[in-house]
Protein backbone atom coordinates (compact mmCIF):
# COMPACT_ATOMS: atom_id res chain seq x y z
CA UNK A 1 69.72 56.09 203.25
CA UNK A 2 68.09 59.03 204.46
CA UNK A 3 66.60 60.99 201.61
CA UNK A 4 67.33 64.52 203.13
CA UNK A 5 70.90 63.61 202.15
CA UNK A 6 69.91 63.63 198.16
CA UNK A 7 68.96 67.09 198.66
CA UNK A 8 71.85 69.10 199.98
CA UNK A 9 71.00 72.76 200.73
CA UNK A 10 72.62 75.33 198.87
CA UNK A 11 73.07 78.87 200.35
CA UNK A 12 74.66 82.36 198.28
CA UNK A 13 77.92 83.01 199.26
CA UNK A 14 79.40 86.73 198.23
CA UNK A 15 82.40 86.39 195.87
CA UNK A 16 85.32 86.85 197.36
CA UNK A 17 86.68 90.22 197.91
CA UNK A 18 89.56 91.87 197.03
CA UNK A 19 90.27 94.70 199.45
CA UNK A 20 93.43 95.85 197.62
CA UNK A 21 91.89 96.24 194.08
CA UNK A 22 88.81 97.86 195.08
CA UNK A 23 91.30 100.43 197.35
CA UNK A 24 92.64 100.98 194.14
CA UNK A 25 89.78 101.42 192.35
CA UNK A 26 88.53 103.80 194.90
CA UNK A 27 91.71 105.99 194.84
CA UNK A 28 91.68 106.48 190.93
CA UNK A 29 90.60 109.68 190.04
CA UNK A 30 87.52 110.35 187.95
CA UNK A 31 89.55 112.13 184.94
CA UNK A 32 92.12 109.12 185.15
CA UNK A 33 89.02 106.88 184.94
CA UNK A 34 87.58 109.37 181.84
CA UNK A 35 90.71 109.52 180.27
CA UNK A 36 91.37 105.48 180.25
CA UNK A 37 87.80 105.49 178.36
CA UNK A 38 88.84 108.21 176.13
CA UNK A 39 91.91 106.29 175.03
CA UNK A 40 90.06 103.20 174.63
CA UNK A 41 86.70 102.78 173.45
CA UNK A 42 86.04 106.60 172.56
CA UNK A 43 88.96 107.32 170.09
CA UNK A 44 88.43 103.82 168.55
CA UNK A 45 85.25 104.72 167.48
CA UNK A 46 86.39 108.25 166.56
CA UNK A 47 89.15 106.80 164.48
CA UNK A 48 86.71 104.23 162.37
CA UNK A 49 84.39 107.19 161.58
CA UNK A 50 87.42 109.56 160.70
CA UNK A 51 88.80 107.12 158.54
CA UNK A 52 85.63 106.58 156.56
CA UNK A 53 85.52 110.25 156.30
CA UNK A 54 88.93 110.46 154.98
CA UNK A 55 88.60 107.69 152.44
CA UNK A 56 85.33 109.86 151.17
CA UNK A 57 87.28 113.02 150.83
CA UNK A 58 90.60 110.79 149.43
CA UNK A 59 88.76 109.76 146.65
CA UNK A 60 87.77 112.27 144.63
CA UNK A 61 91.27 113.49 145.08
CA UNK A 62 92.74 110.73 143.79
CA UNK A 63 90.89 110.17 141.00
CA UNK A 64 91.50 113.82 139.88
CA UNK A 65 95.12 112.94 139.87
CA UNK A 66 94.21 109.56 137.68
CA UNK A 67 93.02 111.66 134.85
CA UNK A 68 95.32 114.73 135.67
CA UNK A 69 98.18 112.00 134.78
CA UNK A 70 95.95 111.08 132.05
CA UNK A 71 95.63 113.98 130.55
CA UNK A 72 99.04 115.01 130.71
CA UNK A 73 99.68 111.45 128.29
CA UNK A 74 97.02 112.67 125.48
CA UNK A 75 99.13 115.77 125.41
CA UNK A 76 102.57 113.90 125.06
CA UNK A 77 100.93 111.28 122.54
CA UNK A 78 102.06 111.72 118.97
CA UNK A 79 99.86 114.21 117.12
CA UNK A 80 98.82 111.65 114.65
CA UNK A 81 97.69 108.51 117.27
CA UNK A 82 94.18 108.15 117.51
CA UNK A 83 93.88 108.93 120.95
CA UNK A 84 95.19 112.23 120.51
CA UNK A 85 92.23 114.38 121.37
CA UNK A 86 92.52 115.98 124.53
CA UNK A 87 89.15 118.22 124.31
CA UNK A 88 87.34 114.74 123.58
CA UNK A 89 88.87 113.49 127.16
CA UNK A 90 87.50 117.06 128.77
CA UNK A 91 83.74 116.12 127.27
CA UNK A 92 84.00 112.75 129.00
CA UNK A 93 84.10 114.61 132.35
CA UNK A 94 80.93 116.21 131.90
CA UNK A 95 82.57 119.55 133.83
CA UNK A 96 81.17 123.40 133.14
CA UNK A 97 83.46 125.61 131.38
CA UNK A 98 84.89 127.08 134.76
CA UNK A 99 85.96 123.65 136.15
CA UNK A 100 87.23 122.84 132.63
CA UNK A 101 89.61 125.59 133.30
CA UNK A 102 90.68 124.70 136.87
CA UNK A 103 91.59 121.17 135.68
CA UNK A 104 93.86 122.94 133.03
CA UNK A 105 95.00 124.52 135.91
CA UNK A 106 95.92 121.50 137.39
CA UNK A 107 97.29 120.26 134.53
CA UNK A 108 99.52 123.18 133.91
CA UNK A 109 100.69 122.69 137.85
CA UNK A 110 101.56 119.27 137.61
CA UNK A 111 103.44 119.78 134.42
CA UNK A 112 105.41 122.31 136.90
CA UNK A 113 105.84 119.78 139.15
CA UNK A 114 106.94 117.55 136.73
CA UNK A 115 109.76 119.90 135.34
CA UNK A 116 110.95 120.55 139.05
CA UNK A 117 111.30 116.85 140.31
CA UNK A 118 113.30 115.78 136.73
CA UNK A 119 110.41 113.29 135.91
CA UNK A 120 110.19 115.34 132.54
CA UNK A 121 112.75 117.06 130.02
CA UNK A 122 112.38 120.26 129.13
CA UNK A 123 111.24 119.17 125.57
CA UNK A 124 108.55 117.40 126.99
CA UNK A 125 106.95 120.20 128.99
CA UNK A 126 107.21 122.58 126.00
CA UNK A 127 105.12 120.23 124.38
CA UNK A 128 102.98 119.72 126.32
CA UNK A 129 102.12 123.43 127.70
CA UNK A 130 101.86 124.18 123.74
CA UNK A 131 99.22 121.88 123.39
CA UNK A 132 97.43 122.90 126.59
CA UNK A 133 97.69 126.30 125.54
CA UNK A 134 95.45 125.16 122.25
CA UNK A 135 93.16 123.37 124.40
CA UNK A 136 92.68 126.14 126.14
CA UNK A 137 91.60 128.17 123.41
CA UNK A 138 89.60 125.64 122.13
CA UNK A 139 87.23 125.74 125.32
CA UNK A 140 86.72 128.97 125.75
CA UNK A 141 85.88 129.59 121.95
CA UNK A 142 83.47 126.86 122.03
CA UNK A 143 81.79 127.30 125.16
CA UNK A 144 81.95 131.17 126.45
CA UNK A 145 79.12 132.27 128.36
CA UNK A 146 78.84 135.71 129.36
CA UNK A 147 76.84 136.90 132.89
CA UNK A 148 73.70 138.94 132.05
CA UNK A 149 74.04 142.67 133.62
CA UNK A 150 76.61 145.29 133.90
CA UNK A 151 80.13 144.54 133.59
CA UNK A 152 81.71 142.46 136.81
CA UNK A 153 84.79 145.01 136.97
CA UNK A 154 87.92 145.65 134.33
CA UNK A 155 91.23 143.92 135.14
CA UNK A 156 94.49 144.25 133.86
CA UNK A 157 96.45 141.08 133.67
CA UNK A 158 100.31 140.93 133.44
CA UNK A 159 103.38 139.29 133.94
CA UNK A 160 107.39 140.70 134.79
CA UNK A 161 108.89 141.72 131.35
CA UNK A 162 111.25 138.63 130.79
CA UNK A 163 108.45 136.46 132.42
CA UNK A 164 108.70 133.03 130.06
CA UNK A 165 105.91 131.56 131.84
CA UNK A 166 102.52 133.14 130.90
CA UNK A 167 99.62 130.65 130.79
CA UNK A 168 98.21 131.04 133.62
CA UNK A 169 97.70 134.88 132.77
CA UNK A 170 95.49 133.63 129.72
CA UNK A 171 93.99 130.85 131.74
CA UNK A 172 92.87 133.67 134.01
CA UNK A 173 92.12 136.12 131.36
CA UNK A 174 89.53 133.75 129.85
CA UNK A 175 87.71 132.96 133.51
CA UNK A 176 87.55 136.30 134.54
CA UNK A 177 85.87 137.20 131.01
CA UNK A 178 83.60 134.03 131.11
CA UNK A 179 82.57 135.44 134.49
CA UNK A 180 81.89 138.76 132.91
CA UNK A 181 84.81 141.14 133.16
CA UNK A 182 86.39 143.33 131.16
CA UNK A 183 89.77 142.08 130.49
CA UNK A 184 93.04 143.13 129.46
CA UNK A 185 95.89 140.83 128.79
CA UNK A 186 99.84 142.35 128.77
CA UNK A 187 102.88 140.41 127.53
CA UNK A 188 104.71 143.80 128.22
CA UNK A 189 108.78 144.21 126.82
CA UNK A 190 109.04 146.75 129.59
CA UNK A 191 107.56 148.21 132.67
CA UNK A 192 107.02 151.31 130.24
CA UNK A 193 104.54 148.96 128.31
CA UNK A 194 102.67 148.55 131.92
CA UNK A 195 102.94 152.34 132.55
CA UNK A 196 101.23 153.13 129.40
CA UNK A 197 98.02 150.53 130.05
CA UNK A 198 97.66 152.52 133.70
CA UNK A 199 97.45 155.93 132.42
CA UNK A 200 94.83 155.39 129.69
CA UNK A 201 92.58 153.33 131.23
CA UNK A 202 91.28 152.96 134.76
CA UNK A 203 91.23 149.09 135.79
CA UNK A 204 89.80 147.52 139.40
CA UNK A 205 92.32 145.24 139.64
CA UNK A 206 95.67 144.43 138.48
CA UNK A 207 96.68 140.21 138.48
CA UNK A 208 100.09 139.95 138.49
CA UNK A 209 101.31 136.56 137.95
CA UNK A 210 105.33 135.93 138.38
CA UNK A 211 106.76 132.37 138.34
CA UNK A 212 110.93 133.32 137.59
CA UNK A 213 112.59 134.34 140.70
CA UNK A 214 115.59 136.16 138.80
CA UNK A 215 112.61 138.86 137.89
CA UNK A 216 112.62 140.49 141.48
CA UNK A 217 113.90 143.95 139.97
CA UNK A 218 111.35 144.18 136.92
CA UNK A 219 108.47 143.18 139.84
CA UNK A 220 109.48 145.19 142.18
CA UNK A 221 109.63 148.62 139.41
CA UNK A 222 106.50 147.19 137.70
CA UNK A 223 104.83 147.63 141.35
CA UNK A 224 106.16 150.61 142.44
CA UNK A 225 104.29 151.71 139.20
CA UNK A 226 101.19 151.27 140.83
CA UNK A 227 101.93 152.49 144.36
CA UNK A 228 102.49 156.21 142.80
CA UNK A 229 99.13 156.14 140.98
CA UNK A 230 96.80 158.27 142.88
CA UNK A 231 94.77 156.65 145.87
CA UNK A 232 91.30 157.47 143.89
CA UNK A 233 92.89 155.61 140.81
CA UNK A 234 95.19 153.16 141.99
CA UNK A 235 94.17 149.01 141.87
CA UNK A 236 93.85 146.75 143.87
CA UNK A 237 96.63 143.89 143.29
CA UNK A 238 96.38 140.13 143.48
CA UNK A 239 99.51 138.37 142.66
CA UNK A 240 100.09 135.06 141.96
CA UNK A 241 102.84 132.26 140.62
CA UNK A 242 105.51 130.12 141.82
CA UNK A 243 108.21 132.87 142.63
CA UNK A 244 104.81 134.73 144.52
CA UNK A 245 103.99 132.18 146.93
CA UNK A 246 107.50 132.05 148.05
CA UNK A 247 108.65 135.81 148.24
CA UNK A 248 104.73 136.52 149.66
CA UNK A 249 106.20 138.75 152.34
CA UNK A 250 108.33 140.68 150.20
CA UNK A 251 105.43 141.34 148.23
CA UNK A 252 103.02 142.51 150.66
CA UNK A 253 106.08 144.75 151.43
CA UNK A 254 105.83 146.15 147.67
CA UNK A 255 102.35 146.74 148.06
CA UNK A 256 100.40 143.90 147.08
CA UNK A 257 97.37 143.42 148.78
CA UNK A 258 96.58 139.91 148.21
CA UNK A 259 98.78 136.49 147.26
CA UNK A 260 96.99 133.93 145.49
CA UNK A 261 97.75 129.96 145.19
CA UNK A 262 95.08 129.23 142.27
CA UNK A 263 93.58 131.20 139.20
CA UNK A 264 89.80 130.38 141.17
CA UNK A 265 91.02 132.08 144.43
CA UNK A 266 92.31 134.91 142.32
CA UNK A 267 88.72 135.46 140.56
CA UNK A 268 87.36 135.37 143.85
CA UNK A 269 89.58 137.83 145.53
CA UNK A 270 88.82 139.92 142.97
CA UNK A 271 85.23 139.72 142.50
CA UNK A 272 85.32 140.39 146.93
CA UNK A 273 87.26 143.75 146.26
CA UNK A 274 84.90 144.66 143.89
CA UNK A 275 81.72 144.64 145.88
CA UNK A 276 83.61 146.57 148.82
CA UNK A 277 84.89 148.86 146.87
CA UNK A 278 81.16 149.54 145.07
CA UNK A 279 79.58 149.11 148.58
CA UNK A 280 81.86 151.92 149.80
CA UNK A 281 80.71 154.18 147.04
CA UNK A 282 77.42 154.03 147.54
CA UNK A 283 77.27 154.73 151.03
CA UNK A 284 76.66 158.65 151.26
CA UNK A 285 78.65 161.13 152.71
CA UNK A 286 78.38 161.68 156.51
CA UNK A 287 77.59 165.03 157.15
CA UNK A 288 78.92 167.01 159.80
CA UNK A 289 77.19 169.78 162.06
CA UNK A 290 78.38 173.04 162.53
């Protein structure tokens, strides 16, 4: 046996070739190419890191509904269960006195909710909103704090005569005064009630809160009483409530000048209006030549 044929030579041969797919490859366009990427590979990554994103911001959301639902239990619990101590549940959360009062906030809004969708009788939500109402009270005795300085502003705070639904007027009342204002809270019988708090004293801003629809005529005279104040005098009005955020449009109509969805927005509206309107004071007066 010939030992060259142990060794048989072994040359490269190219793959074979397939003209049609690498016409076809050729035609593509570039931006068919980029978007076949896109849809693969690029959004798949996009979608992982959007979804861990999600599931950070989810989470704290969530578990503010846990103990919003929570809460909303210690304040249906029988007054004599041992568990019954909503204010002890608020010190658990370690929160400052402002986000104290947003969660009431929430609390108050779920309630709402609750009431709407049938899940609770009316009983229930008295009940409850009574008792938030005390635990209200019970923070802001116990832990108002005052800013250091001049007074933030004055505000008037009101509601429609009629208006059954009031707490988040006093839920306001007590963040705008924690923040430093000089408040003024109005359960008024009439618009005349209203009418009299405008003419003796001279307020920044006016919060009008309105949550029963069937009130349209007592909101609409109750702002018509601040449209005729004079321009040096009149205040600037935030509005706010269930009935509000629905008829927002009718309102700017009526001369509101901002719609708010929470109490925090509300104090921030305010405390915006303030500076300009201080800011545009102290600007001098341009003087004009001859």
């Amino acid at each position: 046996m010939n030992d060259d044929s142990l060794h048989t030579e072994r040359t490269w041969q190219p793959a074979p070739v397939d003209d049609f797919a690498c016409f076809e490859a050729a035609a593509r366009p570039t931006a068919e190419i980029l978007a076949e990427a896109i849809r693969g590979e690029v959004l798949r990554e996009v979608a992982v890191r959007l979804s861990r994103r999600l599931a950070l911001l989810e989470s704290p959301r969530r578990q503010t509904e846990m103990r919003v639902e929570e809460f909303k239990k210690l304040l249906l619990a029988p007054p004599d269960a041992s568990r019954f101590d909503p204010l002890a549940y608020l010190d658990t959360m370690r929160l400052e006195t402002d986000d104290k009062l947003m969660f009431l906030e929430s609390v108050a809004r779920s309630l709402g909710d609750d009431w709407a969708e049938d899940s609770r009788n009316f009983l229930e939500v008295t009940i409850a909103m009574g008792r938030l109402q005390c635990v209200l009270r019970r923070v802001c005795q116990s832990e108002r704090r005052f800013l250091a300085g001049d007074c933030a502003g004055s505000v008037l705070l009101a509601v429609p005569p009629g208006e059954e639904h009031g707490f988040a007027q006093c839920l306001l009342e007590e963040l705008f005064r924690a923040c430093g204002w000089d408040t003024m809270l109005v359960q008024p019988q009439s618009t005349a009630d209203i009418r009299v708090h405008l003419e003796r004293a001279r307020f920044d801003i006016v919060c009008f809160s309105w949550a029963s629809g069937f009130l349209a005529p007592q909101v609409s005279e109750t702002l018509r009483l601040v449209e005729r104040m004079p321009r040096a005098r009149r205040p600037v009005v935030i509005a706010g409530g269930y009935s509000a955020e629905r008829r927002s449009g009718w309102l700017v109509r009526h001369g509101v000048d901002c719609i708010c969805e929470t109490t925090y927005l509300a104090l921030k509206r305010a405390q915006e209006c303030v500076a300009a309107r201080r800011s545009t004071a102290a600007l001098p007066l341009r003087v004009q030549g001859p």
